[in-house]
Protein backbone atom coordinates (compact mmCIF):
# COMPACT_ATOMS: atom_id res chain seq x y z
CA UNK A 1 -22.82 13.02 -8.62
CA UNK A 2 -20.03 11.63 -10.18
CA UNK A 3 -18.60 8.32 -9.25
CA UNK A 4 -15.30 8.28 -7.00
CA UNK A 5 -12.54 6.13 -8.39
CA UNK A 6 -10.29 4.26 -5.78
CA UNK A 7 -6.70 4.53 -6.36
CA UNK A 8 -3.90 2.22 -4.47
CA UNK A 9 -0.48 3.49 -5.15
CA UNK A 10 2.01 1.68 -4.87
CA UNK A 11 5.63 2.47 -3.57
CA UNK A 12 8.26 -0.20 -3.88
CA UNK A 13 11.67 1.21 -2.54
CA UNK A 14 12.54 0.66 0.83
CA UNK A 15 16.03 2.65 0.64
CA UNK A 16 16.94 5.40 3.33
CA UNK A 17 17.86 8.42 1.26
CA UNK A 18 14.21 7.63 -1.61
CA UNK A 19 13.13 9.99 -3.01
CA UNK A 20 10.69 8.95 -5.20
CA UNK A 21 8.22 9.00 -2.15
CA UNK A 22 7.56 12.68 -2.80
CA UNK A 23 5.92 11.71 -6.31
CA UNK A 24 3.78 8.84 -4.66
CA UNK A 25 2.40 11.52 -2.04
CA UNK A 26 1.85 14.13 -4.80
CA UNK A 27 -0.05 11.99 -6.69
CA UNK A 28 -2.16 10.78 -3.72
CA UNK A 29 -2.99 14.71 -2.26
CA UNK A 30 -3.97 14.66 -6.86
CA UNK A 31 -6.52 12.10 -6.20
CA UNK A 32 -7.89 13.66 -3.02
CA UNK A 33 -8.16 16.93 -4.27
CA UNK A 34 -10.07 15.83 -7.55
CA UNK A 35 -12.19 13.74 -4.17
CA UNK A 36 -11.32 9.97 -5.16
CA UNK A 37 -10.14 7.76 -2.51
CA UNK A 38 -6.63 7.20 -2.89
CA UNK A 39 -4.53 4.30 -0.75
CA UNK A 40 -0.73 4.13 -0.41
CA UNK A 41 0.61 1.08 0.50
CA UNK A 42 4.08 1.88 1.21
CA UNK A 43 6.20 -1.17 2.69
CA UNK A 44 8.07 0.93 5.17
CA UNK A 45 4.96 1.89 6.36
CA UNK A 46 3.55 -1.12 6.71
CA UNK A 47 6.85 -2.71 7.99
CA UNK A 48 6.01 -5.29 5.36
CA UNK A 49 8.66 -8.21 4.64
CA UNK A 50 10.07 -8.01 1.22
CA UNK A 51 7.98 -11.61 0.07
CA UNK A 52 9.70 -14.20 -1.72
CA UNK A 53 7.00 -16.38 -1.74
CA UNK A 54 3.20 -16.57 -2.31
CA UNK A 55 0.61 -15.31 0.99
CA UNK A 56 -0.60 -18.67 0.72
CA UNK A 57 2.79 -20.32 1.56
CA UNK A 58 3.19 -18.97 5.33
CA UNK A 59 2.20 -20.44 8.15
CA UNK A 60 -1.35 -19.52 8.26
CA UNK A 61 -1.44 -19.79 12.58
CA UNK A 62 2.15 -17.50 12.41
CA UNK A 63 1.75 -14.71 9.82
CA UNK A 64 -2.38 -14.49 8.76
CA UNK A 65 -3.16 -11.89 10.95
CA UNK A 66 -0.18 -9.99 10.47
CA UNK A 67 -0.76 -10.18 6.48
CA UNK A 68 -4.68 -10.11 6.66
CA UNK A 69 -4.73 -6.60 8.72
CA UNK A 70 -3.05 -5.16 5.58
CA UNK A 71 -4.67 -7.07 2.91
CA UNK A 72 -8.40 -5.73 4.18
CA UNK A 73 -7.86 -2.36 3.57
CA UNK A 74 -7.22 -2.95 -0.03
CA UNK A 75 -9.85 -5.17 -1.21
């Protein structure tokens, strides 16, 4: 049985009209179909801030759970 590779793409822009989104998913239904596990972490998806500083910077009461519940899944 070969080994399954774990893939996290990704996908920076946050712009209305992106296109390069269709690439990211192509590549991701790639890695499925060749049955790695394959992650996209997509800040619109994620409703992610755009960070100008370190995770270690924010109030840890405020934003860790809002940070950690996304961090997790990509560890």
């Amino acid at each position: 049985m070969k080994k399954k590779l774990k893939f996290a793409i990704l996908y920076g822009s946050t712009r209305k009209k992106r296109l390069g989104i269709r690439l990211v998913k192509y590549l991701h239904n790639q890695i499925l179909k060749n049955r790695h596990i394959s992650n996209i972490i997509d800040p619109l998806h994620y409703k992610l801030p755009l960070l100008d500083k370190r995770y270690e910077e924010f109030n840890k009461k405020k934003n860790s759970c809002r940070y950690k519940k996304h961090t997790k899944n990509f560890r």
